[in-house]
Protein backbone atom coordinates (compact mmCIF):
# COMPACT_ATOMS: atom_id res chain seq x y z
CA UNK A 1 -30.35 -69.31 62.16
CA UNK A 2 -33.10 -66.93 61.08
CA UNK A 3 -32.00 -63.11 59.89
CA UNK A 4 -31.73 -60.40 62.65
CA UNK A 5 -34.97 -58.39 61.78
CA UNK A 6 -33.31 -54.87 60.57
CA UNK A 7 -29.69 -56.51 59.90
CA UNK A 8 -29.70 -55.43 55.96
CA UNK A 9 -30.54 -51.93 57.07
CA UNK A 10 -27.81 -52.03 59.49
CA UNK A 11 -25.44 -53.40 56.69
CA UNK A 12 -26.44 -50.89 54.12
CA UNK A 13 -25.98 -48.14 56.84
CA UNK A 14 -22.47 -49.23 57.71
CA UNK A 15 -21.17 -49.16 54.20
CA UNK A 16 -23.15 -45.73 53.64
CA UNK A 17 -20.81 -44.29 56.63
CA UNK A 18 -17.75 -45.34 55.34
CA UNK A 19 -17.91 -44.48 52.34
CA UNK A 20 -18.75 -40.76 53.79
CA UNK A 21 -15.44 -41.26 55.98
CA UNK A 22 -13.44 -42.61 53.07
CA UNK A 23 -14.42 -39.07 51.44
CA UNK A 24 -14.24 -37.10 54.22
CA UNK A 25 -10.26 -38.69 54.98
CA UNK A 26 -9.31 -37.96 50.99
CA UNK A 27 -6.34 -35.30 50.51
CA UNK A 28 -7.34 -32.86 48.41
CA UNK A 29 -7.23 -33.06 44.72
CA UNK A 30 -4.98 -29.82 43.03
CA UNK A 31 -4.30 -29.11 39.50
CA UNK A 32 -3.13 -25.43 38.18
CA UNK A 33 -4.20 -23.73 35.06
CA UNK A 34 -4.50 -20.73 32.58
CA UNK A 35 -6.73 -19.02 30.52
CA UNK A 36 -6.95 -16.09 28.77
CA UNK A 37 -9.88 -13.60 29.46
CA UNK A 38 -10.14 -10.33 27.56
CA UNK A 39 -6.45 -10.62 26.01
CA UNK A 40 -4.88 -11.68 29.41
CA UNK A 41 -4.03 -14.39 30.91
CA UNK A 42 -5.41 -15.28 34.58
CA UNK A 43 -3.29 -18.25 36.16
CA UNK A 44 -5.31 -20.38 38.39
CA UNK A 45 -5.54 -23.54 41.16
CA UNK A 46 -8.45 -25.87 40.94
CA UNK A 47 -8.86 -28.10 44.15
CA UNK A 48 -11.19 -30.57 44.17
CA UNK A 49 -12.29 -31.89 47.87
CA UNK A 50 -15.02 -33.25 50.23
CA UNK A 51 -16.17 -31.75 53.27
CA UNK A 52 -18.17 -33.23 56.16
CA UNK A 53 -21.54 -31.69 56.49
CA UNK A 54 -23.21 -31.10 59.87
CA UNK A 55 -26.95 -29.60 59.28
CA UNK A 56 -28.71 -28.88 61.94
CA UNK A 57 -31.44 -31.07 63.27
CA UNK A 58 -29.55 -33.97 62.28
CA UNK A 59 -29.02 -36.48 65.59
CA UNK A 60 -25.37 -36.78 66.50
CA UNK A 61 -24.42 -33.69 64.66
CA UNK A 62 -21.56 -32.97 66.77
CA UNK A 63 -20.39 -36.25 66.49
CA UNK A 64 -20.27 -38.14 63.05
CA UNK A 65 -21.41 -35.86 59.91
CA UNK A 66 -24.06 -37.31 58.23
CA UNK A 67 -23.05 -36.50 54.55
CA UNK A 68 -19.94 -35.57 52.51
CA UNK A 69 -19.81 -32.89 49.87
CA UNK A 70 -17.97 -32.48 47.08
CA UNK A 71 -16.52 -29.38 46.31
CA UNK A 72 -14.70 -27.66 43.02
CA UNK A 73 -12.59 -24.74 44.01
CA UNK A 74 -10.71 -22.34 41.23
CA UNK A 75 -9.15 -19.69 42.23
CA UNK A 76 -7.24 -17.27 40.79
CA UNK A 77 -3.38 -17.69 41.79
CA UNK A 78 -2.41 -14.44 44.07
CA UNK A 79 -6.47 -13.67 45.15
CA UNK A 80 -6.82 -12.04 48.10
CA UNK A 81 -7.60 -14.45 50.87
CA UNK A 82 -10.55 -13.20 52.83
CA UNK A 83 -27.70 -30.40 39.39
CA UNK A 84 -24.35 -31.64 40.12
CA UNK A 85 -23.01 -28.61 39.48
CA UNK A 86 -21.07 -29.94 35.80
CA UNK A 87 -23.63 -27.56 33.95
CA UNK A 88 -22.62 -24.39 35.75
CA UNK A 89 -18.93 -25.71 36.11
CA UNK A 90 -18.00 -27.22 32.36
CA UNK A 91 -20.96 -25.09 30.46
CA UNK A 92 -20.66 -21.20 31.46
CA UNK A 93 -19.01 -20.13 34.27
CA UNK A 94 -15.83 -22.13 35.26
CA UNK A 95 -12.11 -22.01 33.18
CA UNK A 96 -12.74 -24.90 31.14
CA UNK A 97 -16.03 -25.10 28.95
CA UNK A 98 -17.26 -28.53 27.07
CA UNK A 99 -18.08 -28.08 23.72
CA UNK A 100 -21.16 -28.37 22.29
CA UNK A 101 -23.30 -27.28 19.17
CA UNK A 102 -25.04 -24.27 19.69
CA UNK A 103 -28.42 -25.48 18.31
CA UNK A 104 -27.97 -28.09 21.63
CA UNK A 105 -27.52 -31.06 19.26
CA UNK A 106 -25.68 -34.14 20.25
CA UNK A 107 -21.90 -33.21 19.42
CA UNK A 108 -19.40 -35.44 17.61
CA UNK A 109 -17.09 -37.46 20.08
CA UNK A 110 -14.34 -37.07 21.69
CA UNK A 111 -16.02 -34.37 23.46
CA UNK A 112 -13.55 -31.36 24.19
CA UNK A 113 -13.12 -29.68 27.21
CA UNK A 114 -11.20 -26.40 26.13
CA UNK A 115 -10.47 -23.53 27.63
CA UNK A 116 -13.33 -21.10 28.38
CA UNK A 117 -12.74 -17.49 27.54
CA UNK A 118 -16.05 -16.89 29.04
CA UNK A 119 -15.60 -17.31 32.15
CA UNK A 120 -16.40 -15.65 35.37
CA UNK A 121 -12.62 -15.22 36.70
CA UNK A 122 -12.30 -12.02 36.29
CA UNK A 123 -15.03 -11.09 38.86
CA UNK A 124 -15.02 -14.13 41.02
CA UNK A 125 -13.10 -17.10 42.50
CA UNK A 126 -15.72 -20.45 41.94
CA UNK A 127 -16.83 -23.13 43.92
CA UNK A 128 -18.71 -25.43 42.46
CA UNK A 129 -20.70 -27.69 44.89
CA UNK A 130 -22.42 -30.96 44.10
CA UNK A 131 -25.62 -32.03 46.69
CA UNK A 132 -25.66 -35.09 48.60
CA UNK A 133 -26.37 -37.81 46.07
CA UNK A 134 -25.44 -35.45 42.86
CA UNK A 135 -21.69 -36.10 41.43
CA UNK A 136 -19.81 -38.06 44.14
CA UNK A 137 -21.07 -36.28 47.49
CA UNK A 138 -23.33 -38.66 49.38
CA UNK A 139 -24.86 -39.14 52.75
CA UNK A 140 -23.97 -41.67 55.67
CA UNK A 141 -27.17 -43.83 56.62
CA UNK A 142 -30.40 -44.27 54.89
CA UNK A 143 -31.97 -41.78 57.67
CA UNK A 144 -29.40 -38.81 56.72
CA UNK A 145 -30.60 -39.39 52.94
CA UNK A 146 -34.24 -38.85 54.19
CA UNK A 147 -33.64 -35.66 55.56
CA UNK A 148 -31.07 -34.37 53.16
CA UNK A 149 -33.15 -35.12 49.96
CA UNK A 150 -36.04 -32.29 51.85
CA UNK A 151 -36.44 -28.34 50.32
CA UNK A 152 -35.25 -27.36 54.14
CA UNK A 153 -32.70 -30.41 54.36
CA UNK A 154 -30.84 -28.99 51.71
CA UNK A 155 -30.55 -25.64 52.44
CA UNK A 156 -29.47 -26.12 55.69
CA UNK A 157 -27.14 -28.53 54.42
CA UNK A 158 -25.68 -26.89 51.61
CA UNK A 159 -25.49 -23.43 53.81
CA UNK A 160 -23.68 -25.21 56.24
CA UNK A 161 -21.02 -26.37 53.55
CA UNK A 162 -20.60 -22.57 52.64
CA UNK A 163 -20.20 -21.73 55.73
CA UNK A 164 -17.67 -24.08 56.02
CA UNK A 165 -15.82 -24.13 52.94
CA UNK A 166 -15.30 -20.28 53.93
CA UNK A 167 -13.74 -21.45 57.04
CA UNK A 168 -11.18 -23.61 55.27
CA UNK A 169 -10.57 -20.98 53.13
CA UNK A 170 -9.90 -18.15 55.41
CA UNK A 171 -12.60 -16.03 53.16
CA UNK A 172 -14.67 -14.83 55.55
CA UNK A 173 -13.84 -10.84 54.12
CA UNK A 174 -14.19 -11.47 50.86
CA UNK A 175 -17.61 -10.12 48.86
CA UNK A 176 -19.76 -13.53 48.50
CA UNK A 177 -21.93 -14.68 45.39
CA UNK A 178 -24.19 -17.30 45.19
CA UNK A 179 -25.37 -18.77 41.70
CA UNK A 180 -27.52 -21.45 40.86
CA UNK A 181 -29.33 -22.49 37.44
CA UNK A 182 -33.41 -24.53 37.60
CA UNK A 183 -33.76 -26.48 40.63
CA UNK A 184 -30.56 -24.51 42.17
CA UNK A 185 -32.36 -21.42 42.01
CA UNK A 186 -34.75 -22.78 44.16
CA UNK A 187 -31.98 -23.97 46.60
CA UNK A 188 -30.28 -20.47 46.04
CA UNK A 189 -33.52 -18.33 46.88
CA UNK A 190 -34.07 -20.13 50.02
CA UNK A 191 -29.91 -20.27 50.97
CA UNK A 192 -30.13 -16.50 50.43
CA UNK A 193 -32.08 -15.80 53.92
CA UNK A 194 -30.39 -19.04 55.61
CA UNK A 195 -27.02 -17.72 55.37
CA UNK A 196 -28.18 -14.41 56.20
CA UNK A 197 -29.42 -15.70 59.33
CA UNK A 198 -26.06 -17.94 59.71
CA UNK A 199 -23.92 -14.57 59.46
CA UNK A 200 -23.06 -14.44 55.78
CA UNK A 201 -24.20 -11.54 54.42
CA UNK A 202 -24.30 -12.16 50.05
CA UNK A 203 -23.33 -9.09 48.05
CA UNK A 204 -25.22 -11.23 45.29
CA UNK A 205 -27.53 -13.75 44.15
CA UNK A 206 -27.91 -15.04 40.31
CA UNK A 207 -30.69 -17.23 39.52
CA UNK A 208 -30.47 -18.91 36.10
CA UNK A 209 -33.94 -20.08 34.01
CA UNK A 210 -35.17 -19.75 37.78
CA UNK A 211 -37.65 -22.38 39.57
CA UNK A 212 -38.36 -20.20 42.40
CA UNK A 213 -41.99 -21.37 42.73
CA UNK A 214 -43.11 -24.93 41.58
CA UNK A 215 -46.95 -24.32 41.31
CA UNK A 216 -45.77 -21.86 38.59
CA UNK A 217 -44.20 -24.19 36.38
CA UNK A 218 -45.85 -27.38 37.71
CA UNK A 219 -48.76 -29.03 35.08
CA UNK A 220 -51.21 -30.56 37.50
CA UNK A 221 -55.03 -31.04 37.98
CA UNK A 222 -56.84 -27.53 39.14
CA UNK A 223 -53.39 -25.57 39.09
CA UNK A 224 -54.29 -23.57 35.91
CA UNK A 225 -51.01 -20.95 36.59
CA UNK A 226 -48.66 -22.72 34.22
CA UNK A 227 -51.37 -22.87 31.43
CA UNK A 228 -50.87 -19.16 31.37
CA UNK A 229 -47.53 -18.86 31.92
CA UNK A 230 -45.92 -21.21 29.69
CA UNK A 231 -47.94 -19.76 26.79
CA UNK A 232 -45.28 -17.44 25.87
CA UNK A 233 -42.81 -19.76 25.97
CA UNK A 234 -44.49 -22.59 23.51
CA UNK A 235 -45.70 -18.86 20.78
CA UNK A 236 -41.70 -18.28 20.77
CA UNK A 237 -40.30 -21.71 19.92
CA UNK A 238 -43.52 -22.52 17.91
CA UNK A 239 -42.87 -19.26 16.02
CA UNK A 240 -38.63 -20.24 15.45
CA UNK A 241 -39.87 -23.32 14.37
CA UNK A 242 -42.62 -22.08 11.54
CA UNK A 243 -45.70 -23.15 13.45
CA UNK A 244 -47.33 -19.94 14.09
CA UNK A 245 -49.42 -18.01 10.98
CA UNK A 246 -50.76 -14.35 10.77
CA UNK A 247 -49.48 -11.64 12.90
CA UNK A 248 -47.51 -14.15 15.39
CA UNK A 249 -45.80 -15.61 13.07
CA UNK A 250 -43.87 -12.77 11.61
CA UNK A 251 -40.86 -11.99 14.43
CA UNK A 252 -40.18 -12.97 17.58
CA UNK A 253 -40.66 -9.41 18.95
CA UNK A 254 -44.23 -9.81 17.63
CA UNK A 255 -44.62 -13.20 19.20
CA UNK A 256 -43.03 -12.04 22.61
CA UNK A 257 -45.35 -8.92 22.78
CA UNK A 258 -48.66 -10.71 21.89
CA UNK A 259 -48.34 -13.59 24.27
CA UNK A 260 -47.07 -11.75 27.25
CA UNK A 261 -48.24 -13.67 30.79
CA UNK A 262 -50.37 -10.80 31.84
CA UNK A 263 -52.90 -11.17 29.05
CA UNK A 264 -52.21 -15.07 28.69
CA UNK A 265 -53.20 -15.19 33.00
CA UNK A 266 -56.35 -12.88 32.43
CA UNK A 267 -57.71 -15.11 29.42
CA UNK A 268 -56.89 -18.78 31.11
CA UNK A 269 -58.79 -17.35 34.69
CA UNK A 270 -61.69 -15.99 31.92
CA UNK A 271 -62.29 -19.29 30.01
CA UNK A 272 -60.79 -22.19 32.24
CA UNK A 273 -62.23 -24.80 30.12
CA UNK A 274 -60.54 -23.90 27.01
CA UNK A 275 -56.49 -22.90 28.80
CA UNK A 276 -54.13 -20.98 27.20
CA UNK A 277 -52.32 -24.84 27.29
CA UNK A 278 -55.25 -26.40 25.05
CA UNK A 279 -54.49 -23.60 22.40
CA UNK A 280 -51.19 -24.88 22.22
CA UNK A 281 -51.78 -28.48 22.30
CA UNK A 282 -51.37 -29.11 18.31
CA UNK A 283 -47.37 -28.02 18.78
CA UNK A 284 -46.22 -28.59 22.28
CA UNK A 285 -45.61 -32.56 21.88
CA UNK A 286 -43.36 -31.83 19.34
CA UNK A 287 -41.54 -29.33 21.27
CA UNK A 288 -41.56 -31.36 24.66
CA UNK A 289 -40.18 -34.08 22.53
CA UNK A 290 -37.42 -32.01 20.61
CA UNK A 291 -36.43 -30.52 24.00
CA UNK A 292 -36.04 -34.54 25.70
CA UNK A 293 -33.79 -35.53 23.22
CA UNK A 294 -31.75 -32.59 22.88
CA UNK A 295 -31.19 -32.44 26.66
CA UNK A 296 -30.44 -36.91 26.87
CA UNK A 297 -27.82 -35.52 24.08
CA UNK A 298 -26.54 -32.94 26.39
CA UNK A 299 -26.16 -35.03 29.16
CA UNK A 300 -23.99 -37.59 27.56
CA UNK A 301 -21.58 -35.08 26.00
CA UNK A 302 -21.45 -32.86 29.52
CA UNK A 303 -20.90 -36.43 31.44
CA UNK A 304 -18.28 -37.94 29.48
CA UNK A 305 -15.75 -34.55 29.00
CA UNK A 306 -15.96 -34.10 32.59
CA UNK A 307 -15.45 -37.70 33.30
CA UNK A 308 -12.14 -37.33 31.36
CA UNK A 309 -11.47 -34.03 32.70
CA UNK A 310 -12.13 -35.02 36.75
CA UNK A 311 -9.93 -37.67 35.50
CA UNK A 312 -6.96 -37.13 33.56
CA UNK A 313 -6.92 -33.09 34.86
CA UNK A 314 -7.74 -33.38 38.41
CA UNK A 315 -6.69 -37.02 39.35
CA UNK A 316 -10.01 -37.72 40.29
CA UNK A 317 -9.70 -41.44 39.71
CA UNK A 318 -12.37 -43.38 41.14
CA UNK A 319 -14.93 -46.49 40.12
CA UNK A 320 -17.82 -44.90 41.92
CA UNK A 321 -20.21 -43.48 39.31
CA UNK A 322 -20.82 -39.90 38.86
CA UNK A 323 -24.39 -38.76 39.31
CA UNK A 324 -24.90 -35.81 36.68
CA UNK A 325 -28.28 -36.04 36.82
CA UNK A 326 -29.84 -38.45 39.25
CA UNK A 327 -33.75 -39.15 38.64
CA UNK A 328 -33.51 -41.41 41.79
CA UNK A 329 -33.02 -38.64 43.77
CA UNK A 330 -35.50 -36.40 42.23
CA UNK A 331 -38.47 -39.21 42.64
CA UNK A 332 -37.24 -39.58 46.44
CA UNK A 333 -37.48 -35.68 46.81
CA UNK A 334 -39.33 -34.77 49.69
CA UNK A 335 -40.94 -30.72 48.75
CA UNK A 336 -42.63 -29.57 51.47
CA UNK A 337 -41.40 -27.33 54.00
CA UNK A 338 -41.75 -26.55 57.45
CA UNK A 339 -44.42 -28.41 59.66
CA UNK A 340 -46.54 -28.88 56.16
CA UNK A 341 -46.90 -32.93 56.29
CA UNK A 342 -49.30 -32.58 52.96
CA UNK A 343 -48.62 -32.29 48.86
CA UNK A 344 -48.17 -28.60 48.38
CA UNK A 345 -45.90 -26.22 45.94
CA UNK A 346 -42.36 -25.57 47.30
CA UNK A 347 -42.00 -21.73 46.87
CA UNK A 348 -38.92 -20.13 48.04
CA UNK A 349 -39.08 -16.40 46.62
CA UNK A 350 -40.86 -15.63 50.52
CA UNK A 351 -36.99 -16.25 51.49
CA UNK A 352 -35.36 -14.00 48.66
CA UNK A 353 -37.75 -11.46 49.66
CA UNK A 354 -37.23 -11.44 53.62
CA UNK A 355 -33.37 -11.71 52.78
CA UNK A 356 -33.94 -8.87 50.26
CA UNK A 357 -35.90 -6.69 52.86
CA UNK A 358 -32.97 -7.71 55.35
CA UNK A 359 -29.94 -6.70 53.24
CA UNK A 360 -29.94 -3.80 51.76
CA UNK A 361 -26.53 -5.26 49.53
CA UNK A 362 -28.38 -7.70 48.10
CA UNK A 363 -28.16 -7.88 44.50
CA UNK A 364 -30.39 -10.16 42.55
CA UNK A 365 -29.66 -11.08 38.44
CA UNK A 366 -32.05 -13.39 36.83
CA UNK A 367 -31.48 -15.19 33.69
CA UNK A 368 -33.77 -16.69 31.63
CA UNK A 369 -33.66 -17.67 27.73
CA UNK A 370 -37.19 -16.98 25.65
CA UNK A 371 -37.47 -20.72 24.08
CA UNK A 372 -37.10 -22.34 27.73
CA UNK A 373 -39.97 -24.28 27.78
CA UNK A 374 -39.05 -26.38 31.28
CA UNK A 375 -38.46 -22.96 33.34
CA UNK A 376 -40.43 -20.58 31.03
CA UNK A 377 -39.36 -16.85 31.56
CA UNK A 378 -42.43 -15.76 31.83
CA UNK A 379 -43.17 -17.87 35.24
CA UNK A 380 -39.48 -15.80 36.50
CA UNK A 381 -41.16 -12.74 35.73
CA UNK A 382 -44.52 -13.60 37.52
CA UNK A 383 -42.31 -14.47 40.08
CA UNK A 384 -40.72 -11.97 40.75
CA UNK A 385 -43.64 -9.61 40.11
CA UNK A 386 -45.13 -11.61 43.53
CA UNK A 387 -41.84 -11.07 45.73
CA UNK A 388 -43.07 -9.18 49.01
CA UNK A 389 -40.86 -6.41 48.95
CA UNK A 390 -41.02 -2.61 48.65
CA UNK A 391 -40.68 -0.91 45.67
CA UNK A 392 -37.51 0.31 46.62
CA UNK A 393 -36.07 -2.76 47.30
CA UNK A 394 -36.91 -4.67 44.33
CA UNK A 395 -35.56 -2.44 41.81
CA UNK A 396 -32.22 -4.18 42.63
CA UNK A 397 -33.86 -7.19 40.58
CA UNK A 398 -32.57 -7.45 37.47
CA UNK A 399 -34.10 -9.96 34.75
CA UNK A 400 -32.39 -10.51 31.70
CA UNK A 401 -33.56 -12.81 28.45
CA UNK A 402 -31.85 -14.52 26.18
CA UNK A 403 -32.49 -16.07 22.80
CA UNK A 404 -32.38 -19.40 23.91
CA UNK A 405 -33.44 -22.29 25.80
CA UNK A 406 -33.22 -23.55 29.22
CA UNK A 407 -29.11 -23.58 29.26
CA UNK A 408 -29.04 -20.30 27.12
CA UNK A 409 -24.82 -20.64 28.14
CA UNK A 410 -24.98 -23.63 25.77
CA UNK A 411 -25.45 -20.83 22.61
CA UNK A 412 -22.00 -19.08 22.77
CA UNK A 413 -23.65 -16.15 21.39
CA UNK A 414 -25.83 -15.75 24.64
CA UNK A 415 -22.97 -17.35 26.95
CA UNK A 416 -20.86 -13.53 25.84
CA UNK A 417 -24.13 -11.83 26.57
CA UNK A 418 -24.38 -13.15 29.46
CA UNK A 419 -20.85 -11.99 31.05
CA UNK A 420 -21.48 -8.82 29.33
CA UNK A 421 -24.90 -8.35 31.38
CA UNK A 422 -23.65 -9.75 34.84
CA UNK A 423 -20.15 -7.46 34.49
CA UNK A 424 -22.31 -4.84 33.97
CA UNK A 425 -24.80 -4.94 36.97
CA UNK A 426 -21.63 -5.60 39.09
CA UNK A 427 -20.20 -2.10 37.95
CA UNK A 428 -23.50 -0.39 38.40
């Protein structure tokens, strides 16, 4: 008998929805902890559980949900109730911190997961969230996937579990935060005005080595922007590395006021056919190359503590593979917005500025380290210098730098500066 045209589809569909009940039906995962921050200690839950997503737009979406979500709640024991996110979680902000080098080299197994006395407890409870097809949150049918792995998909998707997860929570009063680090800061810009428009009000966003606008930071035929702004970027690492001679070379004060992305824009829009990119041509191989196989070196120490740490500290036991960083789902990734059915730059600092202009509470940190040569700082700051706001209202944009590269948290030197800089625009 011949196949049912569609049948496979069908099949694939079925297991996709329930595995996405399977998740949904879990108990939750608890585990308790302490650390010590600033000479005392701060006793803590972790919960880690998946909640059923209902985005709008999606068919049936009072019925089924078409995606589950895993989330990673600590908080503090006696709070008042009111990428796959392992970077954030296990590298800067969360109670427990994997170890690593702070050159970024590959460490020395077993990789250690140790306590963090970095972390962000004593300003905030944290929820770490992993996106459909990130970590172990996935969708329900290849259609859900479609629309989920979309710029506006994923807001409204990841909004939704935010406004859910504050539900559960009964933390509705409490002051909310939203933090996200490259390709999160483009979720967070945009998540910024949905929520806003969904009732939740942020007292803050922070946006770390920001992607807030792809043309900036995008190398592609006839978009020259990047040739100007990554030009900073490459004079810095070319000048740590010994690259640079004459006046350049000799700090990286000199290098960083020479190559600023003011002067490097005006020269790349005076002589197109010789970019501010073909000037740095001779190193920036090199440095691409250096910064691949430091980051494959990351990824393998960052997956396999929190593997054991899911594991053997949160009972997370489970066959199904992690996704720390999927490529799959980046090649799948679907970035325009709105009724735009062409190739274009997602941009999503138009939504940090309306939700800017529309909350007056809204404060906005931005961290980005000088040698960051996949986010360069210098595209933040021309990003920010294009947000549509009164003057007034973006002065409560704060961008701070850091001597290092795209996970500047990674350099425990610029990990304690930057506590030290968010504690201090929270008291301000």
């Amino acid at each position: 008998m011949p196949d049912v045209p569609g049948t496979d589809a069908k099949d694939a569909d079925k297991k996709l929805r329930e595995r996405v009940d399977k998740l949904v039906a879990q108990s939750p995962h608890d585990s308790t902890g302490s650390v010590k921050l600033g000479g005392k200690a701060f006793d803590y839950t972790v919960q880690v559980s998946f909640l059923p997503v209902v985005a709008e737009g999606f068919d049936g979406a009072l019925g089924e949900p078409p995606a589950a979500v895993m989330t990673t709640s600590c908080v503090l024991k006696g709070g008042d109730a009111g990428s796959a996110s392992v970077w954030l979680h296990l590298g800067a902000l969360g109670p427990k911190r994997v170890l690593v080098p702070d050159d970024g080299s590959m460490p020395v197994a077993p990789y250690a997961v140790v306590d963090n006395p970095h972390s962000w407890f004593e300003h905030f409870d944290l929820v770490f969230v992993d996106p459909p097809h990130t970590g172990w949150s996935t969708t329900a049918s290849a259609d859900a996937r479609k629309k989920l792995l979309s710029v506006d998909g994923d807001v409204a998707a990841l909004s939704e579990v935010v406004r859910l997860w504050l539900t559960r929570h009964k933390r509705w009063g409490s002051p909310e935060y939203l933090a996200g680090e490259s390709d999160g800061t483009t979720r967070g810009a945009a998540m910024a005005d949905k929520l806003q428009s969904a009732g939740v009000a942020l007292s803050g966003l922070i946006l770390i080595s920001c992607a807030m606008d792809l043309q900036s930071i995008v190398f592609a035929p006839l978009n020259d922007l990047p040739d100007a702004l990554f030009l900073p970027a490459f004079a810095n690492v070319s000048q740590y590395h010994g690259l640079l001679k004459g006046e350049l070379a000799k700090s990286p004060a000199a290098t960083t006021t020479a190559t600023s992305w003011k002067r490097s824009a005006a020269r790349a829009h005076r002589r197109p056919a010789r970019s501010a990119r073909d000037r740095c041509d001779g190193c920036e191989r090199r440095l691409r190359d250096g910064v691949r196989s430091r980051h494959r070196g990351d990824r393998a120490a960052y997956t396999m503590a929190a593997m054991a740490y899911f594991g053997e500290q949160l009972g997370m036991n489970t066959d199904t593979r992690y996704e720390v960083l999927s490529h799959d789902t980046n090649k799948n990734w679907n970035w325009n917005r709105g009724e735009d059915k062409g190739n274009s730059y997602a941009t999503t600092s138009p939504d940090l500025a309306r939700a800017m202009r529309r909350n007056a509470r809204l404060m906005v940190f931005v961290a980005s380290g000088r040698y960051d040569l996949g986010t360069p700082y210098s595209a933040s700051d021309w990003s920010i210098a294009q947000l549509n706001a009164p003057a007034d209202v973006l002065v409560r944009v704060k961008h701070h730098y850091y001597d290092a590269g795209h996970m500047m948290y990674a350099r425990e030197a610029d990990l304690t500066r930057l506590k030290g800089d968010l504690a201090g625009r929270l008291a301000s």
